[in-house]
Protein backbone atom coordinates (compact mmCIF):
# COMPACT_ATOMS: atom_id res chain seq x y z
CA UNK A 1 122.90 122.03 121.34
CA UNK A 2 122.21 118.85 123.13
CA UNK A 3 123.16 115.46 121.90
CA UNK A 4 120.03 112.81 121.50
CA UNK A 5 120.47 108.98 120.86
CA UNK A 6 118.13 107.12 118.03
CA UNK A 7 117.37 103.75 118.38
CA UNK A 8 118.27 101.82 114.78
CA UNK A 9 117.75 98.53 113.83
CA UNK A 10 119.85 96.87 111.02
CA UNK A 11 117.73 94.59 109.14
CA UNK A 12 118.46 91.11 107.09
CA UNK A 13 117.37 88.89 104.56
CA UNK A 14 118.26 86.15 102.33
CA UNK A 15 117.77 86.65 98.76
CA UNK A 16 118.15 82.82 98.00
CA UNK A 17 114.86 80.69 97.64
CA UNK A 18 112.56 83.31 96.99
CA UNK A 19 111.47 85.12 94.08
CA UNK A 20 110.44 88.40 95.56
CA UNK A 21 106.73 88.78 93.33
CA UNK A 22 106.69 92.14 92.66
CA UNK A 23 102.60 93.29 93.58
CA UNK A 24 100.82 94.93 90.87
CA UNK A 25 100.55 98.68 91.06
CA UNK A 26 98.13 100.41 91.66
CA UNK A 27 96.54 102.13 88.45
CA UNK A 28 98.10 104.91 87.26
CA UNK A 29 101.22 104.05 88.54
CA UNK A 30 104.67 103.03 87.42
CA UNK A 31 108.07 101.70 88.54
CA UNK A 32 110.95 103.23 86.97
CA UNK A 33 114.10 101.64 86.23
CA UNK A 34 117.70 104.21 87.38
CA UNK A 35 118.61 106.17 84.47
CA UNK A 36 121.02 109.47 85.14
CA UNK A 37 118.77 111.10 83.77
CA UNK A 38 116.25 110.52 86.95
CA UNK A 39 119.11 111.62 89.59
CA UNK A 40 116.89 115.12 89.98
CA UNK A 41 113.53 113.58 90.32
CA UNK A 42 115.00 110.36 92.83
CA UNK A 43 116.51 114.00 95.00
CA UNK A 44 112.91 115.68 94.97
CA UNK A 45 111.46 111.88 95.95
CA UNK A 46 113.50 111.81 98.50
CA UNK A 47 113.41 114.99 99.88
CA UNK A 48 109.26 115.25 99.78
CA UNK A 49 109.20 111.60 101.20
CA UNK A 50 111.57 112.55 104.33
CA UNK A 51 111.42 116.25 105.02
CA UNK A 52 109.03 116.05 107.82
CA UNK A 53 109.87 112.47 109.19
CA UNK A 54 112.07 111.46 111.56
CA UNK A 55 115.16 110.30 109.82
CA UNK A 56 115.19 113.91 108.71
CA UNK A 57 116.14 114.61 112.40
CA UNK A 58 118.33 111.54 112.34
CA UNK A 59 120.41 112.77 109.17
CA UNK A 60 119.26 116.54 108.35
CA UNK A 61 120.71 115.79 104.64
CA UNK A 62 117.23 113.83 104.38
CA UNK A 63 115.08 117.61 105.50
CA UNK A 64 116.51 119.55 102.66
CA UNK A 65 116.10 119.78 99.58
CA UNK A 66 119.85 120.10 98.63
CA UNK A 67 120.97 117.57 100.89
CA UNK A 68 118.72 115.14 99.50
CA UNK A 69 120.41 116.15 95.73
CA UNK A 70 123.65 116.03 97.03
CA UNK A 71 123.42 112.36 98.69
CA UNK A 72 121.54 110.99 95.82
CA UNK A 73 124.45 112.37 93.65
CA UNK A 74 126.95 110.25 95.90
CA UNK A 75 124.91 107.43 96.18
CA UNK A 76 124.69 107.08 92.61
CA UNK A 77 128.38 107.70 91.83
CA UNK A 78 130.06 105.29 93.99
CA UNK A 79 131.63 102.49 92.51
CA UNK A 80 129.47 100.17 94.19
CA UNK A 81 125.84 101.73 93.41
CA UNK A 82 123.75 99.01 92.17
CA UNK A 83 121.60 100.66 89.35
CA UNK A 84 119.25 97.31 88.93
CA UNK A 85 118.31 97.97 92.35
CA UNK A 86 117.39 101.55 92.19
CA UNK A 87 113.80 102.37 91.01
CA UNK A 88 111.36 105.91 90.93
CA UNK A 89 108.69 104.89 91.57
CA UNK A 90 106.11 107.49 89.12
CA UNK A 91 102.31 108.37 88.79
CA UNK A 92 100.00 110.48 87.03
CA UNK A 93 96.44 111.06 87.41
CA UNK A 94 94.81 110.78 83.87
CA UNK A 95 96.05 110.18 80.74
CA UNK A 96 97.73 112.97 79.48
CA UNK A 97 99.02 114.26 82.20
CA UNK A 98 102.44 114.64 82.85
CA UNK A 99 104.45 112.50 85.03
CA UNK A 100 104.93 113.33 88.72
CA UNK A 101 107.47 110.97 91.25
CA UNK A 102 105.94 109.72 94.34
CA UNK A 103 108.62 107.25 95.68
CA UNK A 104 112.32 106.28 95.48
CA UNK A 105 114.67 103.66 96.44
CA UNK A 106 118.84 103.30 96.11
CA UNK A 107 120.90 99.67 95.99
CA UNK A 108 124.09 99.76 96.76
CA UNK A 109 126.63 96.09 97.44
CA UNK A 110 127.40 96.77 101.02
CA UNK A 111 130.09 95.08 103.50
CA UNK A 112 130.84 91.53 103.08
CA UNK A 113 128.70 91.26 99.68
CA UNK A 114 125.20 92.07 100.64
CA UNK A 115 123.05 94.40 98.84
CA UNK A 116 122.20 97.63 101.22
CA UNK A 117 118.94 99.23 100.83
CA UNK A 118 119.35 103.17 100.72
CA UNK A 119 116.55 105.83 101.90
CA UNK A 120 113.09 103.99 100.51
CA UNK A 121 110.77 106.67 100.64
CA UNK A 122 106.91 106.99 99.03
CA UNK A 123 105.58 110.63 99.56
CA UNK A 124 102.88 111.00 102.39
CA UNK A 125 99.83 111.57 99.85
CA UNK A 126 101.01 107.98 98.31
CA UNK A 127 101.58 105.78 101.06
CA UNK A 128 99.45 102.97 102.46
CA UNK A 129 98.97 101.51 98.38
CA UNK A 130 101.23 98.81 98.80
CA UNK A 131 103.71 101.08 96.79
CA UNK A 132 106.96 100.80 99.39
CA UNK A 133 106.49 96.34 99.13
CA UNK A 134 106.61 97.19 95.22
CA UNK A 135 109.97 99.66 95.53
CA UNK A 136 111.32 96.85 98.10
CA UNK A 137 110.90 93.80 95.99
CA UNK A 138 112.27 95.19 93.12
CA UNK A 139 115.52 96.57 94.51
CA UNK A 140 115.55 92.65 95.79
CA UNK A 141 115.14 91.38 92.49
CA UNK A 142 117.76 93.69 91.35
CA UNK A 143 120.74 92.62 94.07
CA UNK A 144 119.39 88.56 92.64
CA UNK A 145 120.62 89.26 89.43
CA UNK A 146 123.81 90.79 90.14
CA UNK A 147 124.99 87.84 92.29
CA UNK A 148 124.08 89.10 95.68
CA UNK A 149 122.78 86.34 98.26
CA UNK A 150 122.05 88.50 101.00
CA UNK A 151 120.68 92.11 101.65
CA UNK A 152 120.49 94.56 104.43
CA UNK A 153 118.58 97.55 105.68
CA UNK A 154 118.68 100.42 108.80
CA UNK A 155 115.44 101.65 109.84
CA UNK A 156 115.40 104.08 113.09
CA UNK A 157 113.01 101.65 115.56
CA UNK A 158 110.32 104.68 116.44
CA UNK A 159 109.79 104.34 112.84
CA UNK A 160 106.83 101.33 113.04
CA UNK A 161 104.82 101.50 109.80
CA UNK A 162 108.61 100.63 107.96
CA UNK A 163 109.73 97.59 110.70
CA UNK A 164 106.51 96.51 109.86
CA UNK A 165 106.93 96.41 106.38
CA UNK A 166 110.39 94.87 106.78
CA UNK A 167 109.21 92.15 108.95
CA UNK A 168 106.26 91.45 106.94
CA UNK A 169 108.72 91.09 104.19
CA UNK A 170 110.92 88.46 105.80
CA UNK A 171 113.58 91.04 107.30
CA UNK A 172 115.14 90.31 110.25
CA UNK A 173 116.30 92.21 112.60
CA UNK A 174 120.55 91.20 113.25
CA UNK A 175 121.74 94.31 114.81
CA UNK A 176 120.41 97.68 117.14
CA UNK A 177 122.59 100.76 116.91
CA UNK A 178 122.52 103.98 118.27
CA UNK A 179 122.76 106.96 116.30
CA UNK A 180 124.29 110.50 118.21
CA UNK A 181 122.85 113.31 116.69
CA UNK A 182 123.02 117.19 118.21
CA UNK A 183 119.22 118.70 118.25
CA UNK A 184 118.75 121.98 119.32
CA UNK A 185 116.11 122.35 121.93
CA UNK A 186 114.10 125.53 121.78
């Protein structure tokens, strides 16, 4: 075991003065509002939208299944889990068919008031839609109406399509950390 350093960026924005649109979906799919009920499919979201990505190497929770399951469980059971900022974000092919979840994001109020994104993720077979702005500007929206002026993110910098986003979004970055992790090198 060998210890390896990732780059991260924390990542700001004001949630005063703008009204964070949410983009119309694409058809045939729909945002989700949190509901306990969901916990399960937000896990599987999660887990499908990470497993093979780098922040799964970053924080192995994120490349298994069960890991995913047990940090959504925490997420949503802290005292300061932000339901109106935590959407599933669900699609289905044709009428009639069931259901399936293709994306996932978590609010939580982090330090000094500001709303903290948590693990957005869209499933590879679903990304490049537009889908991650839509998860995004909700969870904004949400943090607005419970009182929060100000929200964060961490994105691991070798991750460009998601500082992209975040930029493109008005996020700035405020902060680069470096995350130890021990890898194994075969």
């Amino acid at each position: 075991m060998s210890l390896a350093y990732f780059k991260r960026y924390r990542m700001e924005i004001s949630l005063t003065g703008w009204l964070f649109p949410c983009p119309a979906l694409p058809p045939h799919y729909s945002l989700l509002p949190w509901d306990e009920d969901l916990l399960e499919a937000h896990s599987d979201a999660k887990y499908v939208s990470f497993q093979h990505e780098i922040d799964a190497t970053v924080f192995p929770c994120l490349g298994q299944r069960e890991g995913c399951q047990r940090l959504m469980a925490e997420i949503a059971h802290r005292d300061t889990f932000v339901p109106e900022a935590t959407w599933l974000l669900g699609h289905r092919r044709s009428r009639g068919e069931p259901l399936g979840y293709c994306g996932t994001i978590q609010g939580i109020r982090g330090d000094r008031g500001f709303g903290a994104v948590q693990n957005l993720g869209i499933i590879p077979g679903h990304r490049g839609q537009g889908l991650g702005t839509s998860l995004l500007m909700r969870a904004m929206q949400g943090f607005r109406s419970v009182g929060l002026r100000r929200a964060y993110l961490e994105v691991t910098a070798d991750n460009e399509r998601a500082v992209r986003l975040y930029r493109r979004l008005g996020f700035r970055k405020t902060k680069t950390l470096y995350k130890a992790v021990e890898v194994a090198y075969a």
